[in-house]
Protein backbone atom coordinates (compact mmCIF):
# COMPACT_ATOMS: atom_id res chain seq x y z
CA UNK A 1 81.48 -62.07 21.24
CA UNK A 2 80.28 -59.50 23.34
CA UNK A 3 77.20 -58.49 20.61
CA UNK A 4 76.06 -62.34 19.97
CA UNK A 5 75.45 -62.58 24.00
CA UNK A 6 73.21 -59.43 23.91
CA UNK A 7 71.58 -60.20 20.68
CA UNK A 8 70.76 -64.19 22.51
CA UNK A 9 69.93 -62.62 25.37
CA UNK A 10 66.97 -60.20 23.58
CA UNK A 11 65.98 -62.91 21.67
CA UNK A 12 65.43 -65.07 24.94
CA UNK A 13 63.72 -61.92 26.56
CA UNK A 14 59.43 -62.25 26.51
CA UNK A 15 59.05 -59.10 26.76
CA UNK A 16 60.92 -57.71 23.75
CA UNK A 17 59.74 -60.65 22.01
CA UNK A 18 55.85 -59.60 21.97
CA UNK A 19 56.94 -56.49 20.99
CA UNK A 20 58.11 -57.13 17.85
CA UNK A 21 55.47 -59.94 16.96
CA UNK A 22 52.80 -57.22 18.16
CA UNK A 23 54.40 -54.56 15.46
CA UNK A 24 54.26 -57.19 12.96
CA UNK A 25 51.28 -58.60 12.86
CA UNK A 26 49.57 -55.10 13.36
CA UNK A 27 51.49 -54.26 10.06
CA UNK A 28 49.96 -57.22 8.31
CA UNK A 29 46.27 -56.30 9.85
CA UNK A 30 46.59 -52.78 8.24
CA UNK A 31 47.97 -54.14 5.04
CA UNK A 32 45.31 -56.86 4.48
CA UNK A 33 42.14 -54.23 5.49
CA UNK A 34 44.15 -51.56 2.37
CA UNK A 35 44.11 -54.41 -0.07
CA UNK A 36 39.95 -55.25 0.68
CA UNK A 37 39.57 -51.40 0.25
CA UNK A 38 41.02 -51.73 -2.52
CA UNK A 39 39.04 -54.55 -4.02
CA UNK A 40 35.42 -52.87 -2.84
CA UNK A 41 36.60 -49.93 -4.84
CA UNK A 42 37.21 -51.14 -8.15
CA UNK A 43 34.29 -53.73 -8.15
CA UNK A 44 31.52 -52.42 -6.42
CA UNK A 45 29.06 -54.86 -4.18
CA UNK A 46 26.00 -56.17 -5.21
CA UNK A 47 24.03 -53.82 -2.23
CA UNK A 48 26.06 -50.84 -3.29
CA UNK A 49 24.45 -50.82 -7.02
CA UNK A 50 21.60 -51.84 -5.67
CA UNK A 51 21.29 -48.32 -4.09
CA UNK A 52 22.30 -45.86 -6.51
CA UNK A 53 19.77 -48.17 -9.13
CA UNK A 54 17.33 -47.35 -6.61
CA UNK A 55 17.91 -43.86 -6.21
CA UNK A 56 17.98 -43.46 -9.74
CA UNK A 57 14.40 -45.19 -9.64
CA UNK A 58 12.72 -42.46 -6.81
CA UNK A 59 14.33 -39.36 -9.20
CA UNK A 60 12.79 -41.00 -12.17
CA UNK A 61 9.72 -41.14 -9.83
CA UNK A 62 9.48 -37.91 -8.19
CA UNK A 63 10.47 -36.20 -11.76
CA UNK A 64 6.93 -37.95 -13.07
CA UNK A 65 4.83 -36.75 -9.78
CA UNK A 66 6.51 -33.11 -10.57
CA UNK A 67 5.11 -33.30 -14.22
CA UNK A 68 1.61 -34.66 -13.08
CA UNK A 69 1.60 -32.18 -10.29
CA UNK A 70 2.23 -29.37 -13.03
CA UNK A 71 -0.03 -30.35 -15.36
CA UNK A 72 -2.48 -30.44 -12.63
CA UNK A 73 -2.19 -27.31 -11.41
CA UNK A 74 -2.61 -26.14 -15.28
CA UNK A 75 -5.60 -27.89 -15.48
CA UNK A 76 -6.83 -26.30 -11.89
CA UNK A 77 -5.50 -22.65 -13.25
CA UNK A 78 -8.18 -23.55 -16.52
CA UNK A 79 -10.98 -24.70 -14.73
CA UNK A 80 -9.85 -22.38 -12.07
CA UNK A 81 -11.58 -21.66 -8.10
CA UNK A 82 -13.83 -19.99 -10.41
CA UNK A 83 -14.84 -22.06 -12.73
CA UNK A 84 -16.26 -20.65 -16.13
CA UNK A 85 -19.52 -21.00 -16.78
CA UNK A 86 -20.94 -22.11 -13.71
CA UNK A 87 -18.94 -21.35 -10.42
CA UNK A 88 -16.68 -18.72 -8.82
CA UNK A 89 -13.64 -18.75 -7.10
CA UNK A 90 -14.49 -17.90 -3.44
CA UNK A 91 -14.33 -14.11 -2.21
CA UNK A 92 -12.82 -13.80 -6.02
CA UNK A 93 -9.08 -15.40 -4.53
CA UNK A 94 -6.71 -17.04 -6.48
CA UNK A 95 -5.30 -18.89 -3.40
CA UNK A 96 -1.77 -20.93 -3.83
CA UNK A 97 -2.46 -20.43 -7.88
CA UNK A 98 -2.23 -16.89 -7.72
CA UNK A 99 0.80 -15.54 -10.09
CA UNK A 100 2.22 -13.77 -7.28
CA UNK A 101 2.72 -17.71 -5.49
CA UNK A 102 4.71 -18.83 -8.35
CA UNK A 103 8.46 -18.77 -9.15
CA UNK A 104 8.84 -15.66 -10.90
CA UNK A 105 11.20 -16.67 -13.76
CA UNK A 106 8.72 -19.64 -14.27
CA UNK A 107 5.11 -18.77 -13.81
CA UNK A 108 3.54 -15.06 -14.99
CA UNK A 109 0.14 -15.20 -14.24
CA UNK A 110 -0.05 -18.96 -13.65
CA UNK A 111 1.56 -19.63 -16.72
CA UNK A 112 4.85 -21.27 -17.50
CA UNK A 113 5.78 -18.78 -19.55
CA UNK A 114 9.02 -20.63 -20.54
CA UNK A 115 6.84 -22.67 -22.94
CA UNK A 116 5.20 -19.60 -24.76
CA UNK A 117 6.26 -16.91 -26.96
CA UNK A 118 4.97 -13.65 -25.32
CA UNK A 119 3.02 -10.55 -26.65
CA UNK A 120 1.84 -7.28 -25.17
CA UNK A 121 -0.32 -4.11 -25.64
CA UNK A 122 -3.12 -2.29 -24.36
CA UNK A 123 -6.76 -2.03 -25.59
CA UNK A 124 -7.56 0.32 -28.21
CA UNK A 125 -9.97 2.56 -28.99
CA UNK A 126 -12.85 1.16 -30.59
CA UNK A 127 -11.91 -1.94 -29.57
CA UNK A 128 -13.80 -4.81 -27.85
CA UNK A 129 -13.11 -8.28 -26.82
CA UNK A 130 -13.84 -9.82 -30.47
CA UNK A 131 -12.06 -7.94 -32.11
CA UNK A 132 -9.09 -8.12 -29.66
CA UNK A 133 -9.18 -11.95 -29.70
CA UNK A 134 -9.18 -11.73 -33.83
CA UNK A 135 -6.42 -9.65 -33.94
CA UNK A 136 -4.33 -11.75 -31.28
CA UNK A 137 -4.76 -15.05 -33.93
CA UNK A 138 -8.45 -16.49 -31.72
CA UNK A 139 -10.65 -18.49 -34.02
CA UNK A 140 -14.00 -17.27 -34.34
CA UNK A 141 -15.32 -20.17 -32.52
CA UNK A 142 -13.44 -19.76 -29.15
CA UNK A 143 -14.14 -16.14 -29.23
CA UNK A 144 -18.09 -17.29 -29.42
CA UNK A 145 -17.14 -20.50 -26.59
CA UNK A 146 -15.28 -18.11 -24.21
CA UNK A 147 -17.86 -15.47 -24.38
CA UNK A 148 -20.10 -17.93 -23.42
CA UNK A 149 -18.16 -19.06 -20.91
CA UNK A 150 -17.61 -16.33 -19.15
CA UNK A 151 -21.21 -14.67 -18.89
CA UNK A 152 -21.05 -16.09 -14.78
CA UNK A 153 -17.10 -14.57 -14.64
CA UNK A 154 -15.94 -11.71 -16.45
CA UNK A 155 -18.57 -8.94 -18.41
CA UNK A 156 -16.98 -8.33 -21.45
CA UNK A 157 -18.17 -4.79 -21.76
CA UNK A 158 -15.73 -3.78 -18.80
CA UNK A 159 -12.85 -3.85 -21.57
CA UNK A 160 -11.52 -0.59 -21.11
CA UNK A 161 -9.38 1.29 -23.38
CA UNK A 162 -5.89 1.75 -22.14
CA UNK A 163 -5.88 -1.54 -20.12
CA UNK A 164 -2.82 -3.96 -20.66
CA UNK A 165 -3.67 -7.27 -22.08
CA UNK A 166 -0.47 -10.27 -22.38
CA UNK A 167 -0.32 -12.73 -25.07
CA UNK A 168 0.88 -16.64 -24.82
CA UNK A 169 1.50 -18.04 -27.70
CA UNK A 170 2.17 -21.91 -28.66
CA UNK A 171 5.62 -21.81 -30.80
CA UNK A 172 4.90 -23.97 -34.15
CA UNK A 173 4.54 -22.68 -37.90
CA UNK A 174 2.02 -20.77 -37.28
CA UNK A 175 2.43 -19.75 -33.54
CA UNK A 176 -1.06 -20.84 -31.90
CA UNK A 177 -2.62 -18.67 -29.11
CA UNK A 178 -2.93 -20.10 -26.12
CA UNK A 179 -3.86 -17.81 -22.98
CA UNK A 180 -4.76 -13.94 -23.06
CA UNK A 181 -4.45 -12.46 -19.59
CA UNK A 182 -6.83 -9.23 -19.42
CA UNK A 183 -5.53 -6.35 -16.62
CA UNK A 184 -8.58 -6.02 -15.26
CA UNK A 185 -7.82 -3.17 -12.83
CA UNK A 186 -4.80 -2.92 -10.23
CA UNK A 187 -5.78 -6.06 -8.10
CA UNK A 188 -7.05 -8.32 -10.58
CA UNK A 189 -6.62 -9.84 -13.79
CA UNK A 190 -8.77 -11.91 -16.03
CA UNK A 191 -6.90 -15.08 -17.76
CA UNK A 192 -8.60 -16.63 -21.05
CA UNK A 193 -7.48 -19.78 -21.88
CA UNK A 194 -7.66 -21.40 -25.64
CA UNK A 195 -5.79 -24.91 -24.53
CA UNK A 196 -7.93 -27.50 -25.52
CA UNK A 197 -10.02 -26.84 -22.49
CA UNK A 198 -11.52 -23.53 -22.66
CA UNK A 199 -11.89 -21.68 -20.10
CA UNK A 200 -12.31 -17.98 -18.20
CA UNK A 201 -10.90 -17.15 -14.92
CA UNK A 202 -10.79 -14.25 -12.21
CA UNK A 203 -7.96 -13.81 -10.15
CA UNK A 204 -7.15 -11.40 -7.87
CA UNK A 205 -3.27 -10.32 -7.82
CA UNK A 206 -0.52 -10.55 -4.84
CA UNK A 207 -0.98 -7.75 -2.07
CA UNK A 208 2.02 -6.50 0.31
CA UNK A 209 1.83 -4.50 3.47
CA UNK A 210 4.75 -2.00 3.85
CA UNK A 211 5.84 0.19 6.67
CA UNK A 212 7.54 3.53 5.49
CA UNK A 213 9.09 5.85 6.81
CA UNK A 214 9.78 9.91 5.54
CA UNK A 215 11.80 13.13 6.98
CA UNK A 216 10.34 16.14 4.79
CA UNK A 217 11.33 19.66 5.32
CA UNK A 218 8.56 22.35 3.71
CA UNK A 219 10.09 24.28 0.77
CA UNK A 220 7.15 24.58 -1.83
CA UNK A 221 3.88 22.85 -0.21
CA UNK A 222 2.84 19.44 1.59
CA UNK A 223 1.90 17.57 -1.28
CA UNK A 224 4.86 18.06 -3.89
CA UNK A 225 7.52 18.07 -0.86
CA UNK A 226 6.57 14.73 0.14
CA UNK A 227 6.69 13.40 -2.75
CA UNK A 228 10.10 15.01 -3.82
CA UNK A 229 10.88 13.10 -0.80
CA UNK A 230 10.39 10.17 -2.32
CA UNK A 231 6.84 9.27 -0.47
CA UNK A 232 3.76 8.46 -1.80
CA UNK A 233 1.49 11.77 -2.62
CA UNK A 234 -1.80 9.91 -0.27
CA UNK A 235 0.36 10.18 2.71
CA UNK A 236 -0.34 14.27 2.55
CA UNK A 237 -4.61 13.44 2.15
CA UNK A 238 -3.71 11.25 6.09
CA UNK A 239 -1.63 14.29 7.36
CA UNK A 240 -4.14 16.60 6.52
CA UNK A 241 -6.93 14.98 8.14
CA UNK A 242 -5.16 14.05 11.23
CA UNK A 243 -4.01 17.57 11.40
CA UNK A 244 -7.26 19.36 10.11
CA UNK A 245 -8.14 20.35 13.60
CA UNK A 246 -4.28 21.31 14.82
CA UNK A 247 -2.32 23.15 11.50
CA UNK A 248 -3.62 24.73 9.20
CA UNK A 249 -1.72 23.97 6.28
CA UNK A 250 -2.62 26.99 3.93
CA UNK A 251 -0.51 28.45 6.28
CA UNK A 252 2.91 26.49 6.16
CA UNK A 253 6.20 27.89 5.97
CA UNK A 254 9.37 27.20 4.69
CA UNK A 255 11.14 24.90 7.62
CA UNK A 256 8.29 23.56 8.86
CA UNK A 257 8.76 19.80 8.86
CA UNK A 258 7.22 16.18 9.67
CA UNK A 259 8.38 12.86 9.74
CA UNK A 260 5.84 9.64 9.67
CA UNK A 261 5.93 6.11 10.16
CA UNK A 262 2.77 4.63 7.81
CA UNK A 263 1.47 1.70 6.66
CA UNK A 264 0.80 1.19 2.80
CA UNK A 265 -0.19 -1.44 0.41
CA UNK A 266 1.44 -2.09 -2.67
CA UNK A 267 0.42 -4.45 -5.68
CA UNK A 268 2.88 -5.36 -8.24
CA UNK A 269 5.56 -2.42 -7.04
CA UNK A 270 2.67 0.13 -7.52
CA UNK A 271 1.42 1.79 -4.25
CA UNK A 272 -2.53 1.44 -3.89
CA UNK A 273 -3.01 3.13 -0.76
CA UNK A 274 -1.55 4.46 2.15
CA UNK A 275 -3.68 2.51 5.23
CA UNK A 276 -2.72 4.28 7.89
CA UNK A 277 -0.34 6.81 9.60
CA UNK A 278 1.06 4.80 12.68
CA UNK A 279 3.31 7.80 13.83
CA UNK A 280 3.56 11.82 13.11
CA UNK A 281 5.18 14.50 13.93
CA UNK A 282 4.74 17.91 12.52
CA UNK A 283 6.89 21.09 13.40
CA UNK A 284 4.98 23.80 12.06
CA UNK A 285 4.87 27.69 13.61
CA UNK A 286 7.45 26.90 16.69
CA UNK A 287 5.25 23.95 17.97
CA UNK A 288 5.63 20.65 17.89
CA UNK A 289 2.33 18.02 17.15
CA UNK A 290 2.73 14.61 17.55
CA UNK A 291 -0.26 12.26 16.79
CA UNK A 292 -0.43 8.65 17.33
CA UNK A 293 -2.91 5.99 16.24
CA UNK A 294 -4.85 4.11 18.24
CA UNK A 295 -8.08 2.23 18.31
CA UNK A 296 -10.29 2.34 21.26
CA UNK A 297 -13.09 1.07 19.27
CA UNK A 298 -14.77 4.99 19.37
CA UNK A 299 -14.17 5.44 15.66
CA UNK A 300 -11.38 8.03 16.22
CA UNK A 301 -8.29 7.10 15.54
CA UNK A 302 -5.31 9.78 16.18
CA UNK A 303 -4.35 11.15 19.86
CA UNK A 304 -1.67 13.18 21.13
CA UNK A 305 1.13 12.19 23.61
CA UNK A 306 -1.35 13.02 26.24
CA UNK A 307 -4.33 10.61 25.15
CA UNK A 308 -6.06 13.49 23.80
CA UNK A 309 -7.79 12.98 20.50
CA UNK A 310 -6.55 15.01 17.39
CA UNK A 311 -9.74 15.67 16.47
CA UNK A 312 -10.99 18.81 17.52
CA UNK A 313 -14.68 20.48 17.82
CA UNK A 314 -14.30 22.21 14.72
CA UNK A 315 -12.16 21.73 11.66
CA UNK A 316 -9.27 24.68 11.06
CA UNK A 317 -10.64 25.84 7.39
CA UNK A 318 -14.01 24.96 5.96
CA UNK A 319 -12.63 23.95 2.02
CA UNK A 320 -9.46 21.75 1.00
CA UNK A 321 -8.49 24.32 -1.65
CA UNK A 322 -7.66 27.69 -1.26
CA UNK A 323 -5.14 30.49 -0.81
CA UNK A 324 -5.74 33.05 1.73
CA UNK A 325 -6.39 36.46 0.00
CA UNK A 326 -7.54 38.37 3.03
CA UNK A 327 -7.47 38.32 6.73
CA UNK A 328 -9.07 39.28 9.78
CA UNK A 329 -8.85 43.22 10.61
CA UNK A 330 -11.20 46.10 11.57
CA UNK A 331 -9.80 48.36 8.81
CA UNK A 332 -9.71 47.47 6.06
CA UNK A 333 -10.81 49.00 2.78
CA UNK A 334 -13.33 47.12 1.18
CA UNK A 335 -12.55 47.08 -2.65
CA UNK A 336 -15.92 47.54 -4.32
CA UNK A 337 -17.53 50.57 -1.65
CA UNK A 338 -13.77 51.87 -1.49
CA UNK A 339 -14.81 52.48 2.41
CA UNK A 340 -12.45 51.61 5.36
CA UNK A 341 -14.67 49.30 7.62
CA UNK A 342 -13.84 46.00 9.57
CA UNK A 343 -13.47 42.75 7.46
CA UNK A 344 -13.99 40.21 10.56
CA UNK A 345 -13.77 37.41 8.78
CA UNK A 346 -10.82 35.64 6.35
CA UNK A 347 -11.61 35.66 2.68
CA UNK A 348 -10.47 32.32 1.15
CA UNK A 349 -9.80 32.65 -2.80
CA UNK A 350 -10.22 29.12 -4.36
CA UNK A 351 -12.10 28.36 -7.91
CA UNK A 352 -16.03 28.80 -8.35
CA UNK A 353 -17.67 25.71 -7.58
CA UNK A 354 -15.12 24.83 -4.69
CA UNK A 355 -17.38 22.71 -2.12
CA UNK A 356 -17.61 24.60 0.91
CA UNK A 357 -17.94 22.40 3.84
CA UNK A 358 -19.14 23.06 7.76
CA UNK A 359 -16.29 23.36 10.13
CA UNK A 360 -18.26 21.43 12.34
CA UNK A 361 -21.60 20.09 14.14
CA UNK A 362 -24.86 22.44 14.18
CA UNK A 363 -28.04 23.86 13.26
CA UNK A 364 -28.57 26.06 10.06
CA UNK A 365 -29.71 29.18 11.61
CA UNK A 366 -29.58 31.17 7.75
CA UNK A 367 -29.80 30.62 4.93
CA UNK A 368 -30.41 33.33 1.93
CA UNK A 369 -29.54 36.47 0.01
CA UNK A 370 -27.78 39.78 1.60
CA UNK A 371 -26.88 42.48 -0.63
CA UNK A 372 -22.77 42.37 0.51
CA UNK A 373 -22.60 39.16 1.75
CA UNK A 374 -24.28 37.27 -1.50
CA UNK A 375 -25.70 34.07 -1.09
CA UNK A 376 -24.94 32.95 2.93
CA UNK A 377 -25.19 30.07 5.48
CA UNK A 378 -25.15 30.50 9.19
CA UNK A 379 -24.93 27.88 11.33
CA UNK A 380 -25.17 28.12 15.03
CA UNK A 381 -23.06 25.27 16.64
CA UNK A 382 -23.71 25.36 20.67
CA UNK A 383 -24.53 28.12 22.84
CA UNK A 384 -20.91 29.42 22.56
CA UNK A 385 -20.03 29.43 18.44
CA UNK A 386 -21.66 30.27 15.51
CA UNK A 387 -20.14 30.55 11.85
CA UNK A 388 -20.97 31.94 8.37
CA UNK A 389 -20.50 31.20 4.89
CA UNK A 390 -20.48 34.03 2.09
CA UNK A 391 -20.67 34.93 -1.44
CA UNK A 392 -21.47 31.57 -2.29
CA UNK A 393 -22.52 30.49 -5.23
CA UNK A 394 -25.30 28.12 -4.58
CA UNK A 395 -26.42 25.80 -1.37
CA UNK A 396 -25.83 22.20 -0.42
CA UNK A 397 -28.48 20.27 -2.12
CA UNK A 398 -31.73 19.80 0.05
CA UNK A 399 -30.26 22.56 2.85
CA UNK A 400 -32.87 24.28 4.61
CA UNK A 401 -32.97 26.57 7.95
CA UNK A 402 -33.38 24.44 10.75
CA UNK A 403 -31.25 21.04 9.22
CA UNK A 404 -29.05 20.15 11.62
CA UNK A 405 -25.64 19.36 9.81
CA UNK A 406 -22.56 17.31 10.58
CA UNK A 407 -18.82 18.47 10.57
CA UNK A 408 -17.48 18.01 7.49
CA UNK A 409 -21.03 18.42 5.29
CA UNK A 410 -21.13 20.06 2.30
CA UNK A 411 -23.20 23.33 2.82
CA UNK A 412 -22.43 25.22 -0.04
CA UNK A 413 -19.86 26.10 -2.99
CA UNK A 414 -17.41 29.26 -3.52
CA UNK A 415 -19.18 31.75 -5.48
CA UNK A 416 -18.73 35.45 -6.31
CA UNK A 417 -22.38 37.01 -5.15
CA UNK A 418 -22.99 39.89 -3.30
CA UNK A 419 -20.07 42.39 -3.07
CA UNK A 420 -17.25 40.38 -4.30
CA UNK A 421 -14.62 40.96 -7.31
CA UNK A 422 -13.51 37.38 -7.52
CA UNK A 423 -14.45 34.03 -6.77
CA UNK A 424 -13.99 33.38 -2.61
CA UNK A 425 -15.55 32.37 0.43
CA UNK A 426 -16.09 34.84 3.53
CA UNK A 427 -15.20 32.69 6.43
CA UNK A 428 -16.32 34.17 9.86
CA UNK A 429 -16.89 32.68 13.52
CA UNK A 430 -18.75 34.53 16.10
CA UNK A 431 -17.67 33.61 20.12
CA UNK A 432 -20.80 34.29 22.54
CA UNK A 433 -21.95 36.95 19.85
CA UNK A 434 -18.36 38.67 19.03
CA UNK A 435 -16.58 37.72 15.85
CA UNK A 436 -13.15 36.32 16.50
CA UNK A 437 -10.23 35.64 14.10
CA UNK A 438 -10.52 32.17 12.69
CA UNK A 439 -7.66 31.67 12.47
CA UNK A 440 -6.71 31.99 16.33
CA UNK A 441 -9.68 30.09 17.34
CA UNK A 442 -8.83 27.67 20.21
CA UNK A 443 -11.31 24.64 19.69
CA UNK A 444 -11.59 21.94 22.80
CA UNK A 445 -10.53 18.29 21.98
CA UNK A 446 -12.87 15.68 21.70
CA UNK A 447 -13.34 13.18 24.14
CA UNK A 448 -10.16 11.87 25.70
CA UNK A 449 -8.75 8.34 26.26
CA UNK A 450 -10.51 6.42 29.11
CA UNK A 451 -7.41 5.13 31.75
CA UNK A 452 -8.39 2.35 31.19
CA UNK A 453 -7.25 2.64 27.85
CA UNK A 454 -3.99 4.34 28.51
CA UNK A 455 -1.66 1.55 29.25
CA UNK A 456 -2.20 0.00 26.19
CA UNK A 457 -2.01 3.13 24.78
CA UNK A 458 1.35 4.36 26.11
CA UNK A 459 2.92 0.95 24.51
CA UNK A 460 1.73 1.46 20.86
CA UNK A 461 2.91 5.12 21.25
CA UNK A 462 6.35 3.80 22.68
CA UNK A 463 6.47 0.74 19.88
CA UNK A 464 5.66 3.69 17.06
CA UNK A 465 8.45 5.97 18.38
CA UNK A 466 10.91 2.81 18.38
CA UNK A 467 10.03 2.14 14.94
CA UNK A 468 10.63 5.76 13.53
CA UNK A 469 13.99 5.19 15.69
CA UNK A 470 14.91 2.53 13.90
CA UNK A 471 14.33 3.84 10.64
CA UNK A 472 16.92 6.79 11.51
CA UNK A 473 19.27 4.40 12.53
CA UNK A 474 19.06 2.22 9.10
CA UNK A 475 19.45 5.68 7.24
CA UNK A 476 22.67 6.96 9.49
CA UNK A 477 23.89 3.36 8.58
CA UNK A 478 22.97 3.88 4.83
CA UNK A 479 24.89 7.35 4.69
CA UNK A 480 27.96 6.05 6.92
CA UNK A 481 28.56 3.50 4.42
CA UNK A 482 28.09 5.84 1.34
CA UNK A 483 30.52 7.90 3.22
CA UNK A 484 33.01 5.55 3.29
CA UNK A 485 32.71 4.01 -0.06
CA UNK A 486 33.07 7.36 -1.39
């Protein structure tokens, strides 16, 4: 009795009576919006297919402006910038056609070479361009059309033997030939095509601007240290003339070292050049030499930490190749006379013919035949220095007493005249009329940084020392890790 009261009384309460119809009907809501799902789902709308017909339309589309693009760029690649009988490409560039722009696993030299069955080789010997194109499959007519065509382009006696050539060939019973790409040299190629438009073009290949970065410790000489240090061999032609006037690097030792940031450019993984040093610095003898580059628009490029340029009044040794066989001394006993006299000078033993060059700015003050010195050049550089060339074998063309020459200037070559057993050059430098020990000569630096200059200097010097810094830190990283792993 007690429940039907309660159970009446609920029922006759508002409150609990909009509960339940608010449950309810939310339940139907819910259920009606899953069964519409539902029907969208399995039958799609009319707007719905409508879209996906339509965007199956614009791939249809944009697959059709990809093909014409393509085939125009083939046809632009055959008539080329340059085209081939009667126009060039512009300062000889490829542009956005070039084979280095292209998706490598698609496009070798501007050519899909996906659709082409690929031969290679190099020129022969005896071989020229008609006889290349007749042994790659060419009809005698193209070879005659695209040596025609490419009188304005390409000189077909620049064929060298040796140089890689690349053959495209159309697949089909025969194969048909249907571009040969010429290497012309390491920054260009030539690209013949025998499509049904012929044509001849120039381009010039992809080049990339690297910074490096080498430690090198001296065990067996500049040049084949560096590169069993994995550098390129150039970098020791830039060390030697930035150091010309500091080290002289006939005289390295074991543990001298160097480390240098550079710049070099590099063409299809092959280094071409290294452009420039950006930092260096060489332990050689117990001193340290650090050179930094800089342009102040004076033409010289290389300064110490000081501002002070690297480039001295007179270069350290007057030939790039050369042992020294004998150095400065007043007694020593001359080999031919068998006497014991002073030898004020250094001998430098390096192959006949050797240029001999002037250590630096001055007047030729001598030039002839002595009976011990041999053929000889004396040139007197400013009130203070003069220096001397001996035994030489013959004189700088057109050299005459009273030329004035410049540092660097090739004066003469090694010889063996006068009293001389072997092939050498006498080397000696007189100091207000008293021979000194080339060798120990101090020589003044050239003209210094302006302060003007030196703020701008100090922050290329700091940026070059933060980029050899962070070169040591990606090889401590490098070695950490092969540390662990191992």
């Amino acid at each position: 009795m007690k429940l039907r009261e309660i159970k009446d009384n609920l029922l006759e309460d508002r409150t609990f009576k909009g509960i339940v119809y608010g449950v309810l009907g939310t339940l139907a809501v819910e259920f009606i919006i899953l069964l519409t799902i539902f029907a969208f789902r399995s039958m799609p709308d009319a707007s719905e297919r409508e879209i996906r017909r339509m965007e199956r339309k614009e791939l249809r589309q944009g697959r059709r402006e990809f093909k014409a693009m393509e085939m125009s760029r083939e046809r632009t690649a055959e008539s080329g910038s340059r085209e081939s009988s009667d126009t060039s490409v512009p300062d000889g560039k490829a542009g956005e056609i070039n084979a280095g722009s292209q998706d490598a696993d698609v496009y070798e030299y501007n050519i899909p070479i996906s659709e082409y069955r690929k031969e290679e080789g190099s020129i022969r010997r005896g071989e020229f361009f008609s006889t290349l194109m007749t042994r790659l499959g060419a009809s005698q007519s193209d070879i005659y059309a695209l040596d025609a065509k490419s009188k304005r382009v390409f000189d077909m006696r620049q064929i060298r033997v040796g140089n890689h050539y690349h053959a495209y060939y159309i697949p089909g019973e025969p194969d048909t030939l249907a571009y040969v790409v010429y290497e012309k040299d390491n920054l260009s190629y030539v690209v013949f095509s025998l499509r049904d438009s012929l044509s001849v073009n120039v381009f010039e290949k992809d080049i990339v601007r690297e910074t490096g970065y080498v430690e090198v410790e001296i065990k067996y000489s500049l040049w084949q240290d560096i590169i069993d240090a994995g550098a390129p061999a150039l970098l020791a032609i830039s060390l030697a003339d930035i150091y010309a006037w500091s080290i002289d690097f006939f005289g390295l030792q074991k543990g001298d070292s160097f480390k240098a940031v550079y710049e070099k450019t590099m063409c299809d993984g092959e280094i071409l050049d290294v452009e420039r040093v950006l930092y260096a610095e060489f332990r050689h003898g117990g001193d340290t030499f650090k050179a930094y580059w800089f342009d102040n628009g004076s033409g010289n490029y290389y300064w110490n930490e000081k501002g002070e340029s690297m480039r001295k009044a007179f270069l350290r040794a007057p030939l790039s190749y050369t042992r020294i066989s004998s150095g400065f001394t007043y007694s020593r006993r001359h080999p031919i006379t068998r006497k014991v006299r002073p030898h004020t000078g250094i001998d430098y033993a390096a192959p006949a013919g050797t240029e001999v060059m002037s250590i630096g700015d001055g007047v030729v003050v001598y030039k002839g035949y002595k009976r011990a010195e041999g053929n000889m050049v004396k040139i007197k550089h400013n009130s203070v220095y003069t220096s001397a060339y001996l035994h030489l074998s013959r004189y700088g063309k057109g050299l005459n007493v009273g030329d004035r020459v410049r540092q660097g200037q090739v004066i003469g070559y090694v010889g063996s005249t006068g009293y001389s057993t072997g092939p050498h050059l006498d080397f000696r430098i007189w100091k207000n009329g008293t021979p000194i020990n080339p060798l120990k000569m101090e020589s003044p630096p050239a003209e210094p940084l302006a302060e003007s200059d030196m703020q701008a200097f100090r922050l290329s010097m700091t940026e070059s020392e933060r980029a050899a810094a962070r070169f040591l830190a990606h090889k401590a990283l490098i070695r950490a890790a092969c540390s662990i792993n191992h």
